[in-house]
N, C-alpha and C. Protein backbone atom coordinates (compact mmCIF):
# COMPACT_ATOMS: atom_id res chain seq x y z
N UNK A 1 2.93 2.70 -20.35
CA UNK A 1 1.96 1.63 -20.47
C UNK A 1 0.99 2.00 -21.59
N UNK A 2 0.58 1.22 -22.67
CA UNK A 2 -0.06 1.27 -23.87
C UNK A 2 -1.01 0.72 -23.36
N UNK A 3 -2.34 1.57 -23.65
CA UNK A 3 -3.73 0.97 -22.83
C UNK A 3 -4.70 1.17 -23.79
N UNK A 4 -5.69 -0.11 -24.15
CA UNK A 4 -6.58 -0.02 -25.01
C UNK A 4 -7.53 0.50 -24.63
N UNK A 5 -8.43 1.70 -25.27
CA UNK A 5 -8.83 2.36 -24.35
C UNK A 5 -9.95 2.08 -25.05
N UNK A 6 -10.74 1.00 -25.55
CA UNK A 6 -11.44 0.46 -26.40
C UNK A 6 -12.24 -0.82 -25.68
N UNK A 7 -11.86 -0.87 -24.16
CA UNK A 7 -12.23 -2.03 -23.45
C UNK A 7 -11.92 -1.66 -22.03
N UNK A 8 -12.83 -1.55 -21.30
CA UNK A 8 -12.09 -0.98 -19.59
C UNK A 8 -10.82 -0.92 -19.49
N UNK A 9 -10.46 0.15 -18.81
CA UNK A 9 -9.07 0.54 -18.55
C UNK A 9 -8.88 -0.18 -17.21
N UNK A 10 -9.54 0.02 -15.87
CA UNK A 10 -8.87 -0.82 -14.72
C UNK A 10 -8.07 -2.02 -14.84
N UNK A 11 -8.86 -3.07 -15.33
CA UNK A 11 -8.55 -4.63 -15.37
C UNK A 11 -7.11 -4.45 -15.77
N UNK A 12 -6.73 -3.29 -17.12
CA UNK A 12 -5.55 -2.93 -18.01
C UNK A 12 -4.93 -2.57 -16.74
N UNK A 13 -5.20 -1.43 -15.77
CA UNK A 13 -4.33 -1.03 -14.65
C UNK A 13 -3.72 -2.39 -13.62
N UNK A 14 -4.97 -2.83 -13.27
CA UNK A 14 -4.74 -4.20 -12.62
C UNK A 14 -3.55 -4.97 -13.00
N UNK A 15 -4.08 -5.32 -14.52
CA UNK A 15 -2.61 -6.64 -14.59
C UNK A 15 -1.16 -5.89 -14.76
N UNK A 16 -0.81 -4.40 -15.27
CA UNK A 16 0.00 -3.48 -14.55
C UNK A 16 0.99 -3.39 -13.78
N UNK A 17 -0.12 -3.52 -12.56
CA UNK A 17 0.37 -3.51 -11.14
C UNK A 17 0.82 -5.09 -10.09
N UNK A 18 -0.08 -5.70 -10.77
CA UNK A 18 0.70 -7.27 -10.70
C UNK A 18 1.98 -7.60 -11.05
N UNK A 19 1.63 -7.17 -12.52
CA UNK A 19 3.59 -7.42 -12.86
C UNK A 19 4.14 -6.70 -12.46
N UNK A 20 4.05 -5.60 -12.15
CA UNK A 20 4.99 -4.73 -10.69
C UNK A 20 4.94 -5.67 -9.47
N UNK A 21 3.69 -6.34 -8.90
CA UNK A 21 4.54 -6.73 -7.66
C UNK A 21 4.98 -8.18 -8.05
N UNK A 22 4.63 -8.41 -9.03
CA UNK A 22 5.59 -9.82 -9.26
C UNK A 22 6.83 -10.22 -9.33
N UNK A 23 7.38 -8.71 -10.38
CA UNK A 23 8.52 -8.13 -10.74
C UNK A 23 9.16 -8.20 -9.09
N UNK A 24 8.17 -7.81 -8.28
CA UNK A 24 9.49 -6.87 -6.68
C UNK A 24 9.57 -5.25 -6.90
N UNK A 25 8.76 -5.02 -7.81
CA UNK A 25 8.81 -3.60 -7.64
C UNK A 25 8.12 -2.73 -6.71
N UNK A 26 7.63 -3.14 -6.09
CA UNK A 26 7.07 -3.06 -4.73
C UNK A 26 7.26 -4.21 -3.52
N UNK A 27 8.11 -3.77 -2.64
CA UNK A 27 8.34 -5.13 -1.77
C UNK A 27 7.38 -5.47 -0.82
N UNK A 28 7.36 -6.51 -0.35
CA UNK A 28 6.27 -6.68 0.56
C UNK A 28 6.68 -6.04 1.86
N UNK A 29 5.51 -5.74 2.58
CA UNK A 29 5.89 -4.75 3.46
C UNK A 29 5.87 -3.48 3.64
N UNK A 30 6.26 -2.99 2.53
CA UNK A 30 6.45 -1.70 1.76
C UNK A 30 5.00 -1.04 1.60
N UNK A 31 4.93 0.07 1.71
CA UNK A 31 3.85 1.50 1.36
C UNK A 31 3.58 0.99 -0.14
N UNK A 32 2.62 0.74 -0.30
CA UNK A 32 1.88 0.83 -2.30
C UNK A 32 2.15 2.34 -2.27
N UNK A 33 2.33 2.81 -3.55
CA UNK A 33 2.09 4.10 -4.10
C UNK A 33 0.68 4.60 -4.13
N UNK A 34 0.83 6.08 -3.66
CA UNK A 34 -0.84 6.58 -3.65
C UNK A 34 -1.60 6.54 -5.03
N UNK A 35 -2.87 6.27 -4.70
CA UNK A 35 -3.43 6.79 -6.38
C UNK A 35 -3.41 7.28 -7.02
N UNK A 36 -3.11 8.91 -6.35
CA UNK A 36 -2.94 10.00 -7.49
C UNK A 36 -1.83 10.24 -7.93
N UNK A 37 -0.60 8.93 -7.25
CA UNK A 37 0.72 9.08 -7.91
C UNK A 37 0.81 8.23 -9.43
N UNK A 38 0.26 7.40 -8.62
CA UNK A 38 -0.04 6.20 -10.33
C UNK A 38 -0.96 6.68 -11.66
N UNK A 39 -1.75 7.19 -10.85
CA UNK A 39 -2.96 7.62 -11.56
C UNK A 39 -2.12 8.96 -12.73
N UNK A 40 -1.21 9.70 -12.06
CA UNK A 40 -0.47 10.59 -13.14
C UNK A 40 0.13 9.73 -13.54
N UNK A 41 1.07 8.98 -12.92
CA UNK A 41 2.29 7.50 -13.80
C UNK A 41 1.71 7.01 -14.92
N UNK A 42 0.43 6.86 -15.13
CA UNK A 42 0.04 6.37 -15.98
C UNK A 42 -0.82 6.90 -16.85
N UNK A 43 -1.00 7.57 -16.42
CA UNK A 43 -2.47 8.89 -17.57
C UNK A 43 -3.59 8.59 -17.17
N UNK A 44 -4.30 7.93 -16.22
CA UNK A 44 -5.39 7.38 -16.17
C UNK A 44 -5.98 8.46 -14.90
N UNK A 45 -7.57 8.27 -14.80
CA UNK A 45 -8.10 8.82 -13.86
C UNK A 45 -7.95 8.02 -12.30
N UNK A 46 -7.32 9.06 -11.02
CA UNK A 46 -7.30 8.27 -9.86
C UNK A 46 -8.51 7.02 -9.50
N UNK A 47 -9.85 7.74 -9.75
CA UNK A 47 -10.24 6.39 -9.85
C UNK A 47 -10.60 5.21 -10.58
N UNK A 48 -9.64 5.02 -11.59
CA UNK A 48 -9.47 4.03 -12.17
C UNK A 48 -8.52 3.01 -11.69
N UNK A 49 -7.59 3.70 -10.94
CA UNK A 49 -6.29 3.28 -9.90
C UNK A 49 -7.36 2.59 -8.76
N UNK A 50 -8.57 3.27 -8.37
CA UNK A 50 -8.78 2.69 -7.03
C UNK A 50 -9.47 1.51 -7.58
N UNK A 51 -10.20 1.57 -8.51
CA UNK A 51 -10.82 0.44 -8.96
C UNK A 51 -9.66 -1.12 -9.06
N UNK A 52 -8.56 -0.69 -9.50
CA UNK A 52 -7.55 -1.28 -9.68
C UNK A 52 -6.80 -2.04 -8.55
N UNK A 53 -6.78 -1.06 -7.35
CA UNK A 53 -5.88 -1.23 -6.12
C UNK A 53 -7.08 -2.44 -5.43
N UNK A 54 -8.28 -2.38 -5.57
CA UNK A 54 -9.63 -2.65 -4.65
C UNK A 54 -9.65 -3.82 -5.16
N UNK A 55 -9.41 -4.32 -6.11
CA UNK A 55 -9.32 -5.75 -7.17
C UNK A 55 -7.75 -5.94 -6.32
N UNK A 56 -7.12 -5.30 -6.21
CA UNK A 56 -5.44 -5.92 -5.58
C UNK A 56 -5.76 -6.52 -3.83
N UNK A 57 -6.32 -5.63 -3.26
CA UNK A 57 -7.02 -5.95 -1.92
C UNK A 57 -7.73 -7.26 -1.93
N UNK A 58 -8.65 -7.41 -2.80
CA UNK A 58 -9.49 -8.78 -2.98
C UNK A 58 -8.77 -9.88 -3.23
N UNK A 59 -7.75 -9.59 -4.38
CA UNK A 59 -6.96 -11.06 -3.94
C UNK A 59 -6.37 -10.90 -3.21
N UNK A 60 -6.30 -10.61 -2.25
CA UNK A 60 -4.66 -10.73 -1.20
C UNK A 60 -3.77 -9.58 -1.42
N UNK A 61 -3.52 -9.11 -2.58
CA UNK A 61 -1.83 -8.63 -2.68
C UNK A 61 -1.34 -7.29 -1.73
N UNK A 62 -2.56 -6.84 -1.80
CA UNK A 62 -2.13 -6.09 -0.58
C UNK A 62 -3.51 -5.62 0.57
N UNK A 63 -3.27 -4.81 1.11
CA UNK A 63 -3.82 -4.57 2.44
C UNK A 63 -4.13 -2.36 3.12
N UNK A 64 -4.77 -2.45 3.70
CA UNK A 64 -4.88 -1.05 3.70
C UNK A 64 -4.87 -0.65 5.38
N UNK A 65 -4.22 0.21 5.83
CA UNK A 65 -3.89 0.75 6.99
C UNK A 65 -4.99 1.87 7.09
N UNK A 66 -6.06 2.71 7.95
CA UNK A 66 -6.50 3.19 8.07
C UNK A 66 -5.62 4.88 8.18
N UNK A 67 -5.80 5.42 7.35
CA UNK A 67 -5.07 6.87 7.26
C UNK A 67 -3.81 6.76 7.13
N UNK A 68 -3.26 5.72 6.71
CA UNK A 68 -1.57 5.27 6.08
C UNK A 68 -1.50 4.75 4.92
N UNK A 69 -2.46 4.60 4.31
CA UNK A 69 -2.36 4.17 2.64
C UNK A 69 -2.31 2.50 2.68
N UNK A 70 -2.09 1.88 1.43
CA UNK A 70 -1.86 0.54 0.58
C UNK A 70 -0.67 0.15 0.97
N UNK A 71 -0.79 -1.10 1.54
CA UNK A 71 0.90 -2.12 1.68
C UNK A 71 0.40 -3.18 0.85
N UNK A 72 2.15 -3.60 0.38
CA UNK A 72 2.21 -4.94 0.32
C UNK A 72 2.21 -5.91 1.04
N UNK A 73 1.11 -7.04 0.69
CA UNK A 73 1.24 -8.01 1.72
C UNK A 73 2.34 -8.93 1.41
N UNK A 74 3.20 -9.37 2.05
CA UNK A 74 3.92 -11.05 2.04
C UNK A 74 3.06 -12.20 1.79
N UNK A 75 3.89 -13.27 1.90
CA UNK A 75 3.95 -14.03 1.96
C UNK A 75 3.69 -14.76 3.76
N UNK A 76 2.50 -14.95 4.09
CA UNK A 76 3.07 -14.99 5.27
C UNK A 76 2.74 -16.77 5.81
């Protein structure tokens, strides 16, 4: 991922991770990847990922389990 690093990086992580779950690269249902997995996937600092994931929570796309990490939400 080519990231302008000349203008916040999250929002850059954000739309990212959309076209991942738009794509299906994450199914619904499914465990999100931890932060500090993405956060190396991509070069960025973990919390730039959370900033990222916390904007994914707000719209909908996914959801958080208490001591089980980030899911995808469905369609429900």
């Amino acid at each position: 991922m080519d990231l302008d690093r000349s203008v916040p990086v999250w929002p850059q992580v954000a739309e990212e991770l959309r076209r991942r779950l738009d794509a299906g690269q994450y199914p619904a249902g499914e465990r999100f990847p931890a932060v500090n997995e993405l956060a190396a996937e991509l070069d960025v600092a973990p919390s730039t990922v959370q900033k990222a994931v916390a904007a994914l929570r707000e719209e909908g796309r996914l959801y958080t389990v208490l001591g089980q990490g980030s899911f995808v939400k469905g369609d429900e």
